[in-house]
N, C-alpha and C. Protein backbone atom coordinates (compact mmCIF):
# COMPACT_ATOMS: atom_id res chain seq x y z
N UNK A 1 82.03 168.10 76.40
CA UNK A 1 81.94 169.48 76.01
C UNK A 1 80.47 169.93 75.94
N UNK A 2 79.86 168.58 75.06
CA UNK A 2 78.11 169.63 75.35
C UNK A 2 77.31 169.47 76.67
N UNK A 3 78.01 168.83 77.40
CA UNK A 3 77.40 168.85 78.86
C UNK A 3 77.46 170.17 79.10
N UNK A 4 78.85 170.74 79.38
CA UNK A 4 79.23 171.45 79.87
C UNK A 4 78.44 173.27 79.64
N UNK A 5 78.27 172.75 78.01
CA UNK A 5 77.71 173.94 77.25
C UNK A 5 76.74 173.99 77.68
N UNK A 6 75.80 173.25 77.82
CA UNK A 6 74.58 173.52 78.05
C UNK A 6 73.80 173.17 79.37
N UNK A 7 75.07 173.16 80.50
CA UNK A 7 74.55 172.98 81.99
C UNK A 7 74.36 174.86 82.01
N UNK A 8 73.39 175.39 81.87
CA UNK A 8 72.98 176.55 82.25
C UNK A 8 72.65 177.20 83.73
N UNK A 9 73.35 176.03 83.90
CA UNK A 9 73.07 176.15 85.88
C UNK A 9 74.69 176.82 86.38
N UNK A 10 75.57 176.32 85.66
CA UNK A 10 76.98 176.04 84.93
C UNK A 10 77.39 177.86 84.94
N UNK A 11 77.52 178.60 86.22
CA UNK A 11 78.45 179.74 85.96
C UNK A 11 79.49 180.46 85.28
N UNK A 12 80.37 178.79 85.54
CA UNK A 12 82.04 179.45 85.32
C UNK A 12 82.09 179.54 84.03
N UNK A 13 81.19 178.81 82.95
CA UNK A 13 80.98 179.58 81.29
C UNK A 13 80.50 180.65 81.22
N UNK A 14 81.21 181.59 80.52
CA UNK A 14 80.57 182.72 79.98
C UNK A 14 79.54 182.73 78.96
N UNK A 15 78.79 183.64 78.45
CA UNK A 15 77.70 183.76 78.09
C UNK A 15 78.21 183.53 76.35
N UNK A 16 79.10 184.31 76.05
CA UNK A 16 80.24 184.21 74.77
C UNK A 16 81.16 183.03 74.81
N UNK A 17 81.31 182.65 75.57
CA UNK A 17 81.84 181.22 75.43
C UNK A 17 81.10 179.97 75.22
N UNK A 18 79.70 179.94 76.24
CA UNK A 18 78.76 178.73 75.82
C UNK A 18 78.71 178.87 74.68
N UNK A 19 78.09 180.28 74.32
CA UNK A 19 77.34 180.34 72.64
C UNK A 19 78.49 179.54 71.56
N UNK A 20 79.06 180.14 72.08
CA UNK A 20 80.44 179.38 70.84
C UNK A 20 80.88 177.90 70.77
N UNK A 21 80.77 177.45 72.00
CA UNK A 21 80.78 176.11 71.92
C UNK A 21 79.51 175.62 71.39
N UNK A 22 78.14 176.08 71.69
CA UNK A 22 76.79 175.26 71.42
C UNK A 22 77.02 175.36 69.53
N UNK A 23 77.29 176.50 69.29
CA UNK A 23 77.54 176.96 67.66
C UNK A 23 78.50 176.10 66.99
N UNK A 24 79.87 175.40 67.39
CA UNK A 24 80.64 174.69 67.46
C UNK A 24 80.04 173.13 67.14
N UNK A 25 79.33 172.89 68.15
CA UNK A 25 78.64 171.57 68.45
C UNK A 25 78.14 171.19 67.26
N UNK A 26 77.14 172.38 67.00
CA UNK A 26 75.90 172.19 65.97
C UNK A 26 76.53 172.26 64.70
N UNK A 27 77.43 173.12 64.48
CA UNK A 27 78.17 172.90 63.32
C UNK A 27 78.75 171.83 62.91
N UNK A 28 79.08 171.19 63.81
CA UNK A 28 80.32 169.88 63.54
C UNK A 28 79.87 168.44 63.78
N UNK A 29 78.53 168.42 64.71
CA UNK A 29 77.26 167.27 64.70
C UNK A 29 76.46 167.33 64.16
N UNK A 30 75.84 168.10 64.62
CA UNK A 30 74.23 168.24 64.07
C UNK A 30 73.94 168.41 62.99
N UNK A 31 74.44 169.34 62.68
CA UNK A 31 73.75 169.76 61.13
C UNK A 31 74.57 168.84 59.89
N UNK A 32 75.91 168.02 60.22
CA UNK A 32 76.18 167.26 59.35
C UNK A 32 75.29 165.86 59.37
N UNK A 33 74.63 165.48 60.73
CA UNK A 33 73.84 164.34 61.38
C UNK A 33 72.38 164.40 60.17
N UNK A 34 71.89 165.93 60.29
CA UNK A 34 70.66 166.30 59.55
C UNK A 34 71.06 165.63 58.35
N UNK A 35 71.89 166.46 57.79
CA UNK A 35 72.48 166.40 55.76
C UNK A 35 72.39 164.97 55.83
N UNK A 36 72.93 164.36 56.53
CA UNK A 36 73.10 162.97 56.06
C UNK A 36 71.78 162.00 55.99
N UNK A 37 70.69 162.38 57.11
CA UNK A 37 69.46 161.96 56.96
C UNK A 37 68.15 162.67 56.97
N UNK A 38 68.32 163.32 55.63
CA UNK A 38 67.80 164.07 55.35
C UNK A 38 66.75 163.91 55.12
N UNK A 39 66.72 162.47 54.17
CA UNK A 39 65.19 161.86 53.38
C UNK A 39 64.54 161.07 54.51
N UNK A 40 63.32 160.85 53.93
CA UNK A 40 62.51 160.05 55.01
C UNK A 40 63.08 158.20 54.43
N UNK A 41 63.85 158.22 53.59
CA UNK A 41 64.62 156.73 52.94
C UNK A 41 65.71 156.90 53.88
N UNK A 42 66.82 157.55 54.09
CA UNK A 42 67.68 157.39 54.93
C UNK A 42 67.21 157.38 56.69
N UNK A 43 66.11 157.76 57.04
CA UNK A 43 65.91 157.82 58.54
C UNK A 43 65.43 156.74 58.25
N UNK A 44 64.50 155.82 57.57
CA UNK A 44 64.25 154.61 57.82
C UNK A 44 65.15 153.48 57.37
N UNK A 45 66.32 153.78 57.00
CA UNK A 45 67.35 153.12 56.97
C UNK A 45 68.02 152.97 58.23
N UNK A 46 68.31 154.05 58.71
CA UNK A 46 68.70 154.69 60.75
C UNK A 46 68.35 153.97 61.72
N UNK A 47 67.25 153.90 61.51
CA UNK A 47 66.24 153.29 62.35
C UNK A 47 65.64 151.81 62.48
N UNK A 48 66.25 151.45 61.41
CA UNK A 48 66.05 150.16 60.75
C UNK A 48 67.32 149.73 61.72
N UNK A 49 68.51 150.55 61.90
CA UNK A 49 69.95 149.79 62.22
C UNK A 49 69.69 149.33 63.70
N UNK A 50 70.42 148.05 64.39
CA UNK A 50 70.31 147.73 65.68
C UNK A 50 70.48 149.23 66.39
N UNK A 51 70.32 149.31 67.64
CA UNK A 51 70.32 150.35 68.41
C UNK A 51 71.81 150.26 68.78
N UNK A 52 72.29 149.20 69.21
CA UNK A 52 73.06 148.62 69.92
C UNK A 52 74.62 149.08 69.23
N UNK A 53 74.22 148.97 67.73
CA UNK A 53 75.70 149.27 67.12
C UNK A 53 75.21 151.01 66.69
N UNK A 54 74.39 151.37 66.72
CA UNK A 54 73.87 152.27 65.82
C UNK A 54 74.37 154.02 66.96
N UNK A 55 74.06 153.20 68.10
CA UNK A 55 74.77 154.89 69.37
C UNK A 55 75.98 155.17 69.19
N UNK A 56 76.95 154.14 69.34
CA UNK A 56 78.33 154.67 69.26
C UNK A 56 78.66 155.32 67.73
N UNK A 57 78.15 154.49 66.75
CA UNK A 57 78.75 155.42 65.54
C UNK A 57 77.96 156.81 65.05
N UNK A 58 76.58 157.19 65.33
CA UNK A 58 76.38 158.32 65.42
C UNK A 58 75.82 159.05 66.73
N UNK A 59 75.89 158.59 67.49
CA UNK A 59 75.72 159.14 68.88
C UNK A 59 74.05 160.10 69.03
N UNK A 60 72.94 158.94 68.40
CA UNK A 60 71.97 159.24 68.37
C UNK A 60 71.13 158.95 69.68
N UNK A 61 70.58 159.85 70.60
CA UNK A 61 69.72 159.35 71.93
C UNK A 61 68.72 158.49 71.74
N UNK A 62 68.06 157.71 72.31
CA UNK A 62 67.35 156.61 72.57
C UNK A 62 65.76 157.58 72.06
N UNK A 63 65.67 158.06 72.79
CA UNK A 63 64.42 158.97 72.68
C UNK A 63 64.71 159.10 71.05
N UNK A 64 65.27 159.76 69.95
CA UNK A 64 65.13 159.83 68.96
C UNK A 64 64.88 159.10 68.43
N UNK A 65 65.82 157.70 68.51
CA UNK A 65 65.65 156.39 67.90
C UNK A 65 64.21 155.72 68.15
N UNK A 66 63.52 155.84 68.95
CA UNK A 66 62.30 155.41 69.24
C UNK A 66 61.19 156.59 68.90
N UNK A 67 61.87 157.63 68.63
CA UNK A 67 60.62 158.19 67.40
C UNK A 67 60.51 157.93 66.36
N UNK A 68 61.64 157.50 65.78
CA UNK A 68 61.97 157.17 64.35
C UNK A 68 61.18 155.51 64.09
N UNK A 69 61.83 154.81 65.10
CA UNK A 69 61.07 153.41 65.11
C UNK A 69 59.13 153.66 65.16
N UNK A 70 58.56 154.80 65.87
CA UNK A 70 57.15 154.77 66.08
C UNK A 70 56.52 155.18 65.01
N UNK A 71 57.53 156.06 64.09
CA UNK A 71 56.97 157.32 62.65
C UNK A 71 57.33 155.85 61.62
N UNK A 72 57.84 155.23 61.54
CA UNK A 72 58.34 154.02 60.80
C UNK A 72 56.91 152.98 60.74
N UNK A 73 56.59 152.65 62.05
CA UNK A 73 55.66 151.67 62.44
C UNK A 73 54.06 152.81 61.67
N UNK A 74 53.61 154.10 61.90
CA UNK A 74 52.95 154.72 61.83
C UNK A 74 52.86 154.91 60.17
N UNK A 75 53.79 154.28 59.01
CA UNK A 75 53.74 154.59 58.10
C UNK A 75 53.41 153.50 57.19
């Protein structure tokens, strides 16, 4: 679904339909993803977790996880 939303190359979505799905998304991932690691104690808890088990249960990108690992190392 967020492929889809946000292939902006992607015609056959309407302009009122992406929005609603991207709004959708963020409502129901993201911003519960934020709440939950909110503190700089819980992201270095996150980040602390293998990578390996850590994508499938919150479906965090690699690129994030390796900022978190560099702001970790940097502290």
């Amino acid at each position: 679904m967020f492929e889809r939303a946000s292939d902006f190359e992607d015609t056959s979505l309407g302009v009122s339909d992406r929005l609603s799905q991207i709004v959708a998304l963020v409502s129901d991932y993201a911003l519960p993803w934020l709440e939950r690691y909110l503190s700089v104690r819980e992201l270095k808890l996150l980040m602390r977790t293998d990578y390996a088990s850590l994508l499938p249960r919150v479906q965090v990108f690699r690129e994030a996880y390796d900022y978190l690992r560099r702001v970790d190392q940097s502290v």
